[in-house]
C-alpha atoms as a PDB file:
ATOM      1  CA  UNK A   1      19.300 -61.137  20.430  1.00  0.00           C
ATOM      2  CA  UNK A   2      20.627 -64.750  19.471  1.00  0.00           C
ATOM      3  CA  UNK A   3      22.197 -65.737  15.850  1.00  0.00           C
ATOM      4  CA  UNK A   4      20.884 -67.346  13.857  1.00  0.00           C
ATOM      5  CA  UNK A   5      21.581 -70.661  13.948  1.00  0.00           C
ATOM      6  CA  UNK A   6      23.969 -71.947  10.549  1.00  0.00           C
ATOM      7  CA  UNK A   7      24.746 -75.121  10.005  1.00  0.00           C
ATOM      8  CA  UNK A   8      28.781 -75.920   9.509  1.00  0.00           C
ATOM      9  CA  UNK A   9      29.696 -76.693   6.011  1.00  0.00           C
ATOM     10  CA  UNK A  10      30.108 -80.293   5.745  1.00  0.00           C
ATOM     11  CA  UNK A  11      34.053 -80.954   4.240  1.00  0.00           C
ATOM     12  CA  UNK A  12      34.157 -83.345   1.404  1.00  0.00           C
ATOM     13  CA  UNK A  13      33.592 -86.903   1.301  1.00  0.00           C
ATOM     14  CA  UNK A  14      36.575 -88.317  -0.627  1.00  0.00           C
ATOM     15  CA  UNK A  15      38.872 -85.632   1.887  1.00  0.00           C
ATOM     16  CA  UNK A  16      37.589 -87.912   4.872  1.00  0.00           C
ATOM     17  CA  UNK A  17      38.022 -91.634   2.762  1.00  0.00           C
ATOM     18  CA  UNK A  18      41.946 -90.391   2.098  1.00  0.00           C
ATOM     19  CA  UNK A  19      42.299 -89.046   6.102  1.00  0.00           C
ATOM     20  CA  UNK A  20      41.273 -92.321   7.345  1.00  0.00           C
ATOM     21  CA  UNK A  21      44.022 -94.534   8.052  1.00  0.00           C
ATOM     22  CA  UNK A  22      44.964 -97.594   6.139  1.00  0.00           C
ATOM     23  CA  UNK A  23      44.962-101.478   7.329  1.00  0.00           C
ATOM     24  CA  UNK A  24      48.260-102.707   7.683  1.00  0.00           C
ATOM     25  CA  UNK A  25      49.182-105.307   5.062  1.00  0.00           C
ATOM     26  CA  UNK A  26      48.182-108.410   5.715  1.00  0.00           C
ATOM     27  CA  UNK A  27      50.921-111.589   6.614  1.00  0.00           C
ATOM     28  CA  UNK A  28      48.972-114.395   5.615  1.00  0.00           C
ATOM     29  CA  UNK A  29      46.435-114.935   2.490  1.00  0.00           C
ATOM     30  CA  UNK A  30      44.048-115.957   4.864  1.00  0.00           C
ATOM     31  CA  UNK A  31      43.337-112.338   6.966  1.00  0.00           C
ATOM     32  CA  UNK A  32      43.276-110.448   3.811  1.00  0.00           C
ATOM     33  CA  UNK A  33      39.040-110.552   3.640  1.00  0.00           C
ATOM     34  CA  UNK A  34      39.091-109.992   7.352  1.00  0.00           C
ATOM     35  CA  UNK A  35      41.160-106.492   7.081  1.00  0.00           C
ATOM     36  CA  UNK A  36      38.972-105.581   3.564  1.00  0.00           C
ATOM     37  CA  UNK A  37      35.773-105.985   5.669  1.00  0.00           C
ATOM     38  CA  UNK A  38      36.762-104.199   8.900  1.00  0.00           C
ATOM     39  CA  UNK A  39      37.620-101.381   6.194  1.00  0.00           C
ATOM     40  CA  UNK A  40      34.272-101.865   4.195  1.00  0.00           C
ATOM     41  CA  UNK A  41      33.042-101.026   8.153  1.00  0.00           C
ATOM     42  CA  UNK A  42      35.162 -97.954   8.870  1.00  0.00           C
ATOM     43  CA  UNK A  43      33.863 -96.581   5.224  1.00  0.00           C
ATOM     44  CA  UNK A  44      30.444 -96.610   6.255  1.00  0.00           C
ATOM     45  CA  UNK A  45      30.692 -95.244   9.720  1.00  0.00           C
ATOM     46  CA  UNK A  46      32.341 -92.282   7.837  1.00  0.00           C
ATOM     47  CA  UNK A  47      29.812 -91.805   5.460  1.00  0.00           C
ATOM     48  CA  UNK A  48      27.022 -92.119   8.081  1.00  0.00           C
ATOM     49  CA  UNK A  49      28.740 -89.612  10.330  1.00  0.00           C
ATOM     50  CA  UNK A  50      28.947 -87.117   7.181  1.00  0.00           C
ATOM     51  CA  UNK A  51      25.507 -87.935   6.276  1.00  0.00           C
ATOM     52  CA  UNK A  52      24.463 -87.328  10.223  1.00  0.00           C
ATOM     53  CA  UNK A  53      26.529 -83.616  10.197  1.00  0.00           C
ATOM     54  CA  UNK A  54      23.463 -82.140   7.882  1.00  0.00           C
ATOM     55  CA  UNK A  55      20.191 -83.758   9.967  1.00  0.00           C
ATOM     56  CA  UNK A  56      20.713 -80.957  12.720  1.00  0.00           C
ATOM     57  CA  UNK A  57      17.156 -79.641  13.490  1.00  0.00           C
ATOM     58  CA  UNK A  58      17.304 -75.551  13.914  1.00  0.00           C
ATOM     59  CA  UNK A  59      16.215 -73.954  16.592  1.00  0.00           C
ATOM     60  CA  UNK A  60      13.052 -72.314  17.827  1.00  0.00           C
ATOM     61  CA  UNK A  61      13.570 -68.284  16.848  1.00  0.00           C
ATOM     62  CA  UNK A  62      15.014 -65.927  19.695  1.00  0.00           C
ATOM     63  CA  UNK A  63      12.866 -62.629  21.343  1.00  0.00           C
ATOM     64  CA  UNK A  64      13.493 -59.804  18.964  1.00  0.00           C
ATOM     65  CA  UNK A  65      15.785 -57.293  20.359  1.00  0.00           C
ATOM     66  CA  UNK A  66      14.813 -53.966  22.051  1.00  0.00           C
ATOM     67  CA  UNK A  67      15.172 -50.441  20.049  1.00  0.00           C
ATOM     68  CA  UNK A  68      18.520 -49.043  20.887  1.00  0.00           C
ATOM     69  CA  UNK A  69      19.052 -45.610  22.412  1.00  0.00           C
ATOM     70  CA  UNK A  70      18.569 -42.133  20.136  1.00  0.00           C
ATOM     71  CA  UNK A  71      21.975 -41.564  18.913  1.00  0.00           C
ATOM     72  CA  UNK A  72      23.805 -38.060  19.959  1.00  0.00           C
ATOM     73  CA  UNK A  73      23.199 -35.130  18.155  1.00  0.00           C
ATOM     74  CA  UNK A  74      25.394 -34.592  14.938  1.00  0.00           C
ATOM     75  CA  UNK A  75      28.358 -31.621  14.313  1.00  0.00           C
ATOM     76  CA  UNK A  76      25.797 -28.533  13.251  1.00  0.00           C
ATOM     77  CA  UNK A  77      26.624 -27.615   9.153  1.00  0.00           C
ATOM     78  CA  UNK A  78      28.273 -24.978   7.994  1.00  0.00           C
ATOM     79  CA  UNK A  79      26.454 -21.281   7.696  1.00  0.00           C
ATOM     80  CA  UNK A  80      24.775 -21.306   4.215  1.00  0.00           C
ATOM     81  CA  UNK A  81      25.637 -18.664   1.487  1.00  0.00           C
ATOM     82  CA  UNK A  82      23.446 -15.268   2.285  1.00  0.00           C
ATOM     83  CA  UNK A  83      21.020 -14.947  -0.022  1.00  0.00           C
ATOM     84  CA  UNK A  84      20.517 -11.417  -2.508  1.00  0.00           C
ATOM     85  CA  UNK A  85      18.169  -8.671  -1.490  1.00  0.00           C
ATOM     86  CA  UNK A  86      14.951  -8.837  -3.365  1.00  0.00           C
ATOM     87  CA  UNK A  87      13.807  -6.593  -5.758  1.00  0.00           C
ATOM     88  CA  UNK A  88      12.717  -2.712  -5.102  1.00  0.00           C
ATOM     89  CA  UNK A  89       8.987  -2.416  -4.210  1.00  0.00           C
ATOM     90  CA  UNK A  90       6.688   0.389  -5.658  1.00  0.00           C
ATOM     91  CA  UNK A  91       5.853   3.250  -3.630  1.00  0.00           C
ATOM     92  CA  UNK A  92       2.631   2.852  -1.337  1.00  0.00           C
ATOM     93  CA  UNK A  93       0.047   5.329  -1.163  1.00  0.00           C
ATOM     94  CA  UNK A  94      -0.281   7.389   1.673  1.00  0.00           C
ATOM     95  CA  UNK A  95      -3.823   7.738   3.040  1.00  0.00           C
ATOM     96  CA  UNK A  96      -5.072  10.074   5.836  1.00  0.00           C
ATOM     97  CA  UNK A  97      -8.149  10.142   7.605  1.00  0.00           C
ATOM     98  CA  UNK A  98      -9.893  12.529   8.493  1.00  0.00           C
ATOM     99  CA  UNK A  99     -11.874  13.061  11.677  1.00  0.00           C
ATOM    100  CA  UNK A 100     -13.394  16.335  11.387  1.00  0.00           C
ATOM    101  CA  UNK A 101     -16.986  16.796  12.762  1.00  0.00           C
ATOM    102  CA  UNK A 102     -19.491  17.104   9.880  1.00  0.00           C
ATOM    103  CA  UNK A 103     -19.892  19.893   8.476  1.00  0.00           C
ATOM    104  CA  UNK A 104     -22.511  22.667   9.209  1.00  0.00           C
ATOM    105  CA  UNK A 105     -23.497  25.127   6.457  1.00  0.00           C
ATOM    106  CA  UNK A 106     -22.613  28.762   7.392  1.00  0.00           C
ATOM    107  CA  UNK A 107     -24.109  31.103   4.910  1.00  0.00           C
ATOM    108  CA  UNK A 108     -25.578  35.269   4.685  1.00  0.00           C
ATOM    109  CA  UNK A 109     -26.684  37.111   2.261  1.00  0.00           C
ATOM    110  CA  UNK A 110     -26.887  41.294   2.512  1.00  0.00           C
ATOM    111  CA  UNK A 111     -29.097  42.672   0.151  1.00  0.00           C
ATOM    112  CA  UNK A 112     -30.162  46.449  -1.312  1.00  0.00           C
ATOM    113  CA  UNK A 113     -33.293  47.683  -3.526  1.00  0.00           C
ATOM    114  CA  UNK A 114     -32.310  50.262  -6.112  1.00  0.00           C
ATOM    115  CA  UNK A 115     -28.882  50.798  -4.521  1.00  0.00           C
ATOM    116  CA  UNK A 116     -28.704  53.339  -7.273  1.00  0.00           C
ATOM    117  CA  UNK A 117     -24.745  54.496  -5.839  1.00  0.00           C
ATOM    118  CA  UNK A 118     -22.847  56.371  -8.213  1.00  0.00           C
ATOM    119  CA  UNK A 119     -19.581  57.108  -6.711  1.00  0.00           C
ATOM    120  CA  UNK A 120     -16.316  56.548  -8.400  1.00  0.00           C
ATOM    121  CA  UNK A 121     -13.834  55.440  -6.068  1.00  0.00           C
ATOM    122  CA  UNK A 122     -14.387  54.020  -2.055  1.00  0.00           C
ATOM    123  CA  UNK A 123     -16.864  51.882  -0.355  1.00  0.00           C
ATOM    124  CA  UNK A 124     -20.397  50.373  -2.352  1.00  0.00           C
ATOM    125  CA  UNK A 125     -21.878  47.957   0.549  1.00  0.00           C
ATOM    126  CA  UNK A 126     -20.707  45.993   2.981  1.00  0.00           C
ATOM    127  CA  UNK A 127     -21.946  42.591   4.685  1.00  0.00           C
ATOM    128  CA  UNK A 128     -20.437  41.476   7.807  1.00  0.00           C
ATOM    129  CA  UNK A 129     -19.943  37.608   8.554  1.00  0.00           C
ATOM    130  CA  UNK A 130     -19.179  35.311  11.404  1.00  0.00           C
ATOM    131  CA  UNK A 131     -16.908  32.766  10.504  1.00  0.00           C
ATOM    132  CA  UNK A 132     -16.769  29.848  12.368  1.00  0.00           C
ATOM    133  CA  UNK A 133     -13.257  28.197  11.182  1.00  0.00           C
ATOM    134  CA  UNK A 134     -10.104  29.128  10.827  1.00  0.00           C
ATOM    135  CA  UNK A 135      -9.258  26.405   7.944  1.00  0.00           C
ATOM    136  CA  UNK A 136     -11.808  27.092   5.719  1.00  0.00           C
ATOM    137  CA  UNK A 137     -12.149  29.198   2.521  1.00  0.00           C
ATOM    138  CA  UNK A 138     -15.228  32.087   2.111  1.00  0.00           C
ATOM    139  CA  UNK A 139     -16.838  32.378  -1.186  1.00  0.00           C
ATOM    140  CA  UNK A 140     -18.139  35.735  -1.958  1.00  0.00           C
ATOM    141  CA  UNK A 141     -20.405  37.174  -4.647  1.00  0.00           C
ATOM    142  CA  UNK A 142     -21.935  40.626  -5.824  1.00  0.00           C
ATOM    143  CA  UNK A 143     -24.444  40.274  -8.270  1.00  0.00           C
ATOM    144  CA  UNK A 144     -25.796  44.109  -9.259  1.00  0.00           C
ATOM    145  CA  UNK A 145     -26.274  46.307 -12.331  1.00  0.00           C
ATOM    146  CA  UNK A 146     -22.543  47.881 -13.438  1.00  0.00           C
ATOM    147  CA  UNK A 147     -22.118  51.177 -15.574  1.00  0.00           C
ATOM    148  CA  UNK A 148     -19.161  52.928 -17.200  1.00  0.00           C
ATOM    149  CA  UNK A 149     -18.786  55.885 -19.546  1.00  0.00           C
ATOM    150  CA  UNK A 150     -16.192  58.615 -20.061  1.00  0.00           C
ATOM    151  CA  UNK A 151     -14.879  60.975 -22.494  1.00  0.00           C
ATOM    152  CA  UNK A 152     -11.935  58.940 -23.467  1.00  0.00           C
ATOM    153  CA  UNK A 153     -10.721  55.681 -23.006  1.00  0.00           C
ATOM    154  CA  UNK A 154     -11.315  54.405 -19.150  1.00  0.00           C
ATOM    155  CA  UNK A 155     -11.514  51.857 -16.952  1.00  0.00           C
ATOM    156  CA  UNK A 156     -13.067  51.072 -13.861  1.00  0.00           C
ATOM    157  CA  UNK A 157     -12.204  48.497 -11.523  1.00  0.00           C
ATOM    158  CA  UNK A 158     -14.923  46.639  -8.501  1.00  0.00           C
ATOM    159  CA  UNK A 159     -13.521  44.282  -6.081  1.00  0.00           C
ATOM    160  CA  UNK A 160     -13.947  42.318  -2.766  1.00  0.00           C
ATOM    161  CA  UNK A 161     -12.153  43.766   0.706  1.00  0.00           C
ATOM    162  CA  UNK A 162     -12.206  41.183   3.871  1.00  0.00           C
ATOM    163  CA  UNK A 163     -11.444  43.350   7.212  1.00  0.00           C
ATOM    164  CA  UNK A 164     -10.322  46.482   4.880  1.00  0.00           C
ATOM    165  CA  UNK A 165      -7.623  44.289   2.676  1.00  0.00           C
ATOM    166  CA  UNK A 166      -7.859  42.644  -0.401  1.00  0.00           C
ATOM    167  CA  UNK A 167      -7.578  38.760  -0.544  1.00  0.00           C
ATOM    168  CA  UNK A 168      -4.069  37.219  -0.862  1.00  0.00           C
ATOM    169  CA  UNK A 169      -5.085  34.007  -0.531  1.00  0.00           C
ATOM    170  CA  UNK A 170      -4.054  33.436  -3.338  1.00  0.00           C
ATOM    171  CA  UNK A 171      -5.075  36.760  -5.543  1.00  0.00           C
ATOM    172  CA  UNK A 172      -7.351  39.415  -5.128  1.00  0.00           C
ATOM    173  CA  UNK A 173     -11.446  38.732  -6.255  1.00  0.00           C
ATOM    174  CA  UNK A 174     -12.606  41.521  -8.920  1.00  0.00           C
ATOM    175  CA  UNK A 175     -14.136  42.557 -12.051  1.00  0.00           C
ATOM    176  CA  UNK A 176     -13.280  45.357 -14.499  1.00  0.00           C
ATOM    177  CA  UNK A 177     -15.567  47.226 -17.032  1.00  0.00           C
ATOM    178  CA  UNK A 178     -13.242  49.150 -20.261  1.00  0.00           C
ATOM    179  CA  UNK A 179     -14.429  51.667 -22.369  1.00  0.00           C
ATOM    180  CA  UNK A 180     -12.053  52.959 -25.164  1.00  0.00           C
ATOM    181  CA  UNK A 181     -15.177  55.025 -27.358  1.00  0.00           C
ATOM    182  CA  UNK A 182     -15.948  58.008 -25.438  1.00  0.00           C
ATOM    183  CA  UNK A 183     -17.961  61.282 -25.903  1.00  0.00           C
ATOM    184  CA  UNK A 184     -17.938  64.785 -25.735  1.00  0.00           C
ATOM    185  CA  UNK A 185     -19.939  64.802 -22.978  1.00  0.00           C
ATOM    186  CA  UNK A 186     -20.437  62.384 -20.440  1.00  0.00           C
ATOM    187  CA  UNK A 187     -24.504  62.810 -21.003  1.00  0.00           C
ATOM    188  CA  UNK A 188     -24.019  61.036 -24.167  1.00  0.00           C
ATOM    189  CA  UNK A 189     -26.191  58.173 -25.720  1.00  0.00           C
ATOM    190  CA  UNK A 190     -23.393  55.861 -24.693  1.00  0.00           C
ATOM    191  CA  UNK A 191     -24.655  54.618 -21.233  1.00  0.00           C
ATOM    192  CA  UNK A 192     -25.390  51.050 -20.874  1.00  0.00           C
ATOM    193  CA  UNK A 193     -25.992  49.713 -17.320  1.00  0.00           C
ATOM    194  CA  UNK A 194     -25.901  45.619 -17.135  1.00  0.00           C
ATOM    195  CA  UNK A 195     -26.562  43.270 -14.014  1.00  0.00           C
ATOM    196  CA  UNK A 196     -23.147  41.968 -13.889  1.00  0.00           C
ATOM    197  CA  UNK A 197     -21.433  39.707 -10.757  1.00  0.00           C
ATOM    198  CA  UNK A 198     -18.160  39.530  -8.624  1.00  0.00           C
ATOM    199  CA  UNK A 199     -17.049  36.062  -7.426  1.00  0.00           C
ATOM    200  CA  UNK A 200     -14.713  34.136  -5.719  1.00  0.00           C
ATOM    201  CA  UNK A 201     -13.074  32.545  -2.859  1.00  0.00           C
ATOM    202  CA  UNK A 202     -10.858  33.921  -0.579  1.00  0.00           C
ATOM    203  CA  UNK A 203      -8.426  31.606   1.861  1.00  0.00           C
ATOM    204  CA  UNK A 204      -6.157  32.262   4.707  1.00  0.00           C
ATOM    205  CA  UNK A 205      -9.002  34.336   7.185  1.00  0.00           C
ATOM    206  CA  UNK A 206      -9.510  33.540  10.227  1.00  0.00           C
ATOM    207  CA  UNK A 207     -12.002  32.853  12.423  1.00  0.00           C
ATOM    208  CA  UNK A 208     -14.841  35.445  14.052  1.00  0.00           C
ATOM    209  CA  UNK A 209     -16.541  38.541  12.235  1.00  0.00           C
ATOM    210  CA  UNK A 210     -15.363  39.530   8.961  1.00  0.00           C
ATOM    211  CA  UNK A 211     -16.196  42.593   7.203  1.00  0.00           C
ATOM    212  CA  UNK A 212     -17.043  41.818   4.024  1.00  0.00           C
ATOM    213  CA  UNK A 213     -16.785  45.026   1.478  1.00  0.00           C
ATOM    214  CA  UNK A 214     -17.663  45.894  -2.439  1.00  0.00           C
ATOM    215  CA  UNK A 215     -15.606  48.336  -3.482  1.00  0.00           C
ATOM    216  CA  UNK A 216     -15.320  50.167  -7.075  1.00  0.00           C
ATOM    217  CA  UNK A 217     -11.811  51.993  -7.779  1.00  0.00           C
ATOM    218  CA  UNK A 218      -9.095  52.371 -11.001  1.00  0.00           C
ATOM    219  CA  UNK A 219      -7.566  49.748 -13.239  1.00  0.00           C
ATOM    220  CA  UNK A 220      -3.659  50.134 -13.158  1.00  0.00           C
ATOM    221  CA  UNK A 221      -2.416  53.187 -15.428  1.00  0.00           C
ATOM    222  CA  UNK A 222      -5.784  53.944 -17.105  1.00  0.00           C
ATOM    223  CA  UNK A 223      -8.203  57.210 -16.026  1.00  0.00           C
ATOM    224  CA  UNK A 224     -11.473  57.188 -14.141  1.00  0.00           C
ATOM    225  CA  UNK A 225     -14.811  57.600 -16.085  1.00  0.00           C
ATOM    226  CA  UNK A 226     -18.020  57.901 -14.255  1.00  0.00           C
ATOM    227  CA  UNK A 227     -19.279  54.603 -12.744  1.00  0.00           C
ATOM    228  CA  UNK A 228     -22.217  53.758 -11.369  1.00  0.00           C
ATOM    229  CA  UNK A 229     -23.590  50.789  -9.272  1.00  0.00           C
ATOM    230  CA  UNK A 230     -26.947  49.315  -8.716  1.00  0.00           C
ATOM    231  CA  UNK A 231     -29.140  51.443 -10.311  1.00  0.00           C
ATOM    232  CA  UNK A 232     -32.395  50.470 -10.745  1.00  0.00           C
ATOM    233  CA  UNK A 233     -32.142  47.329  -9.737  1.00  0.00           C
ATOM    234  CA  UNK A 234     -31.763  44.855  -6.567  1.00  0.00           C
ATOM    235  CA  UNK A 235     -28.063  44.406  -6.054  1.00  0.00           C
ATOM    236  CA  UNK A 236     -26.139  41.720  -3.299  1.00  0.00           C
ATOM    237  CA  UNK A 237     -23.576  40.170  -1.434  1.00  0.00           C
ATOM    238  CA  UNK A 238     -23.827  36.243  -0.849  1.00  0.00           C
ATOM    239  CA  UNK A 239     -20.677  35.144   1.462  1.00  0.00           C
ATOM    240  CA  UNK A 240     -20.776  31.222   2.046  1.00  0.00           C
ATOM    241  CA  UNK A 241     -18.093  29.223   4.420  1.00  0.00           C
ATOM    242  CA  UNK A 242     -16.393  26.597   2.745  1.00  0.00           C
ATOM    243  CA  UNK A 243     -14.294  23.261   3.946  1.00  0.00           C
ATOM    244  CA  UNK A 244     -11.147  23.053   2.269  1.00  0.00           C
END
């Protein structure tokens, strides 16, 4: 790319009058107009040539230069301070599907007319049941008239037995009938039968038959009296498969 194109600074006028050099003196009166013009002369050849130093016509404009080359890459900065770990987040929910088959209702129901069974202790009915899952829960119910009467204070105890054991899972299924005004005799007035029911469920069984048993029995440290079950009446055991 070419300069620019600068004129040179002109020096001063009266610096050029005092460089030029002087006439000698004159011998005779009669040169001393000839030696003033021929200086007149000089004078204005100087000032014209100072005048002519600042008529210099510039220059057309040169191509513009080319881009230069990308420059090398620079020293890489220092690491930067680590920054703080955030805050603690709150604890997510954990969610689990499930992707059990739908489920299909298993249900029975035994039933007896005028079951009319008047033993005190052992085995009322039983209803057996297929169970199709091991994870699932049975509900059971006994729905039948319940009686109780004794000389003295008694108590009698009816309750659910799966395969000959009582539930554990969690506590045992029962109901209990108390009766602290006795009689002389156990033929007294005092003999009140009511429909009354057993319910529950029962977890931890596994899968296949299941006996399914009502059973009537003692209350812990009280006597016997004279029970009866089902009289007169349609009594039954409803056992029902349930998803847990």
């Amino acid at each position: 790319m070419r300069p620019p194109h600068h004129t040179a600074p002109r020096p001063p006028l009266l610096l050029l009058l005092l460089l030029l050099p002087l006439p000698p003196a004159p011998s005779g009166a009669a040169e001393v107009p000839r030696a003033k013009a021929k200086a007149q002369i000089r004078q204005r050849e100087v000032v014209d040539l100072y005048n002519g130093l600042g008529t210099c016509l510039q220059g057309p404009a040169g191509v513009p230069g080319r881009d230069g080359s990308p420059g090398a890459n620079g020293i890489p900065g220092t690491p930067g301070i680590p920054g703080r770990d955030g805050f603690k987040g709150e604890k997510g929910e954990c969610l689990r599907e499930s992707f059990e088959e739908s489920w299909t209702p298993n249900y029975k129901q035994c039933s007896w007319n005028s079951l009319n069974y008047g033993i005190d202790l052992g085995k009322i009915a039983e209803c057996t049941f297929t169970k199709m899952r091991s994870h699932s829960a049975l509900r059971v119910l006994f729905s039948g008239s319940l009686r109780l009467k004794c000389r003295s204070a008694c108590c009698q105890r009816w309750y659910f037995t799966f395969n000959g054991a009582e539930c554990a899972g969690p506590l045992p299924i029962e109901a209990i009938i108390y009766l602290d005004q006795g009689s002389p005799e156990l033929n007294s007035t005092i003999n009140i039968h009511r429909t009354s029911s057993v319910e529950g469920l029962c977890e931890g069984i596994g899968a296949g038959l299941v006996d399914v048993a009502i059973w009537v029995g003692t209350c812990s440290d009280y006597p016997k009296g004279d029970a009866s079950t089902g009289w007169n009446s349609v009594s039954r055991i409803i056992i029902e498969e349930l998803p847990k």
